[in-house]
Protein backbone atom coordinates (compact mmCIF):
# COMPACT_ATOMS: atom_id res chain seq x y z
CA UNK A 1 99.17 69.01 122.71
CA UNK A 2 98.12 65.27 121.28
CA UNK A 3 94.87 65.53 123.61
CA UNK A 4 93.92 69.11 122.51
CA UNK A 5 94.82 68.02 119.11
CA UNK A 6 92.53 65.15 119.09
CA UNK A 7 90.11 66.25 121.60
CA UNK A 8 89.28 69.95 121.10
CA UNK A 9 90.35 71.38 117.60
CA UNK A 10 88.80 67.33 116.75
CA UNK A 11 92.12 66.61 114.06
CA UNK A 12 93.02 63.27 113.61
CA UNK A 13 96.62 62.78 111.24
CA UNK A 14 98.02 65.95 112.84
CA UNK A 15 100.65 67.98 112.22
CA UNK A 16 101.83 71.05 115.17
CA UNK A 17 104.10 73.92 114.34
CA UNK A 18 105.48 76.60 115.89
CA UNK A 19 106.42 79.76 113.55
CA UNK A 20 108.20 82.58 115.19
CA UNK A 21 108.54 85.39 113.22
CA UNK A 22 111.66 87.85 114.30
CA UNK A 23 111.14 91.55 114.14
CA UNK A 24 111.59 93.14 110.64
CA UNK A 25 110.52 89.88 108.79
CA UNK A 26 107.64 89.11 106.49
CA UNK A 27 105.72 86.33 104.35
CA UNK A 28 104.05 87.99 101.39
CA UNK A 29 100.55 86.96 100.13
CA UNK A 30 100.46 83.31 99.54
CA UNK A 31 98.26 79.84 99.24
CA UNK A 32 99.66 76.96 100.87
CA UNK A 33 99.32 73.60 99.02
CA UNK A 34 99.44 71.46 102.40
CA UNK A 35 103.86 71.02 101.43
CA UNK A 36 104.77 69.95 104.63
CA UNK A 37 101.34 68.00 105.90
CA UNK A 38 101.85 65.83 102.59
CA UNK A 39 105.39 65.47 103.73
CA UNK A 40 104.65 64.40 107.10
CA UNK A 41 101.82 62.17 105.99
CA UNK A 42 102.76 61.01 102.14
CA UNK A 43 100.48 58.53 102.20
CA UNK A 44 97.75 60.09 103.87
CA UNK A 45 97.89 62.85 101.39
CA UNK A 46 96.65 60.23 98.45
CA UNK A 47 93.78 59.44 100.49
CA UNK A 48 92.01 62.64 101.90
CA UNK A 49 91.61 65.77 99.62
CA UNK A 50 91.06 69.68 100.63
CA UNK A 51 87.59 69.46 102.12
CA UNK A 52 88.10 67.22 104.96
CA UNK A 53 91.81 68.97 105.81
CA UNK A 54 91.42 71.64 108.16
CA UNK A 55 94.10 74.19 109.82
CA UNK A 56 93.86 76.23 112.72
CA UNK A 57 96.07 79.18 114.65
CA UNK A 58 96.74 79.61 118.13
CA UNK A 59 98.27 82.91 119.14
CA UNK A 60 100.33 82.72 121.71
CA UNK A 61 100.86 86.36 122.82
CA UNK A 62 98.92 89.43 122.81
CA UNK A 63 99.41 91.46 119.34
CA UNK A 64 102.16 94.00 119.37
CA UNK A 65 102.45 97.07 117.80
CA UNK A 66 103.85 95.80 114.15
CA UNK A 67 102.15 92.47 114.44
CA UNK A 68 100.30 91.75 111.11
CA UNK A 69 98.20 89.06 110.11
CA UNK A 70 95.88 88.59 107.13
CA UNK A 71 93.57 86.12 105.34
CA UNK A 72 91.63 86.59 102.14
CA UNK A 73 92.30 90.62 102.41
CA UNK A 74 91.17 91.18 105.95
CA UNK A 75 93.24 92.18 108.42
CA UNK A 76 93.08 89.58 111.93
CA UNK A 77 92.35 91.23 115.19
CA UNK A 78 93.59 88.64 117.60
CA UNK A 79 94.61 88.43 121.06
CA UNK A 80 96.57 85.90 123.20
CA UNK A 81 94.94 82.75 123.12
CA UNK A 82 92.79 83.09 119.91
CA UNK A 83 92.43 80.33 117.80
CA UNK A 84 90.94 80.98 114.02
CA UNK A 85 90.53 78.36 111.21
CA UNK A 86 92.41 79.25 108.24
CA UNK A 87 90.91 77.56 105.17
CA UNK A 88 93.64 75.46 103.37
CA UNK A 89 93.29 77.82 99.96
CA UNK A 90 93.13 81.22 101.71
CA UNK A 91 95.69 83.72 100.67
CA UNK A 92 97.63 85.06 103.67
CA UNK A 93 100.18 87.07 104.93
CA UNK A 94 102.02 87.72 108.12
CA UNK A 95 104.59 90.47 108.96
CA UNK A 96 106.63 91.29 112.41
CA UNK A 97 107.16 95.29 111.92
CA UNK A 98 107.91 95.13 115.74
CA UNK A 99 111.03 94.70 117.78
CA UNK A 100 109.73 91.35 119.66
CA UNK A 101 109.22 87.80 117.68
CA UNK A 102 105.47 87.18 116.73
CA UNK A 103 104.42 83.79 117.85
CA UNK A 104 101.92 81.15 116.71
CA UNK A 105 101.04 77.74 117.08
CA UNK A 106 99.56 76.56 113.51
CA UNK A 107 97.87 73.22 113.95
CA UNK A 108 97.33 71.08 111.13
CA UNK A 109 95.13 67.57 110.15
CA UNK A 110 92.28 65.86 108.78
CA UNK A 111 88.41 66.53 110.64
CA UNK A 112 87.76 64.16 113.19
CA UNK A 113 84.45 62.26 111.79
């Protein structure tokens, strides 16, 4: 993960999460404010701002029946293996209105000058 980290999605300061969302759960509309990368990286988040801080989603499985997934009003149409940016002050949502966990692989960090 370090390599494809570094070497593909080019993120230096990195920060990998899994979310697994169980059926009949939801996240309304919300901005993130970079909470937990400024946790991870206190220091780090004094020195680089919004611009250079970049976030990115891996799906892991195809998109089930129920499987929502939305940034700045428009609904995502991914499949397995799909990776989108997210920009850091997009509203978003995500809802599991299936009966099998909705997984993702949200990868978080500064651009890779």
């Amino acid at each position: 993960i370090a390599d494809f980290t570094k070497n593909y999605l080019m993120l230096k300061h990195a920060r990998v999460k899994i979310n697994s969302q169980p059926p009949g759960h939801f996240f309304p509309s919300h901005i993130d404010f970079l909470a937990g990368w400024s946790k991870h990286y206190p220091d780090l988040a004094k020195k680089y701002r919004y611009p250079q801080f970049k976030r990115y989603l891996l799906f892991l499985e195809p998109k089930a029946n129920g499987h929502f997934y939305s940034i700045n009003n428009q609904y995502i149409d991914y499949e397995e293996g799909d990776i989108i940016e997210q920009y850091y002050y997009a509203w978003h949502a995500t809802g599991n209105g299936d009966t099998i966990n909705k997984t993702l692989i949200a990868f978080e960090g500064i651009k890779n000058d």
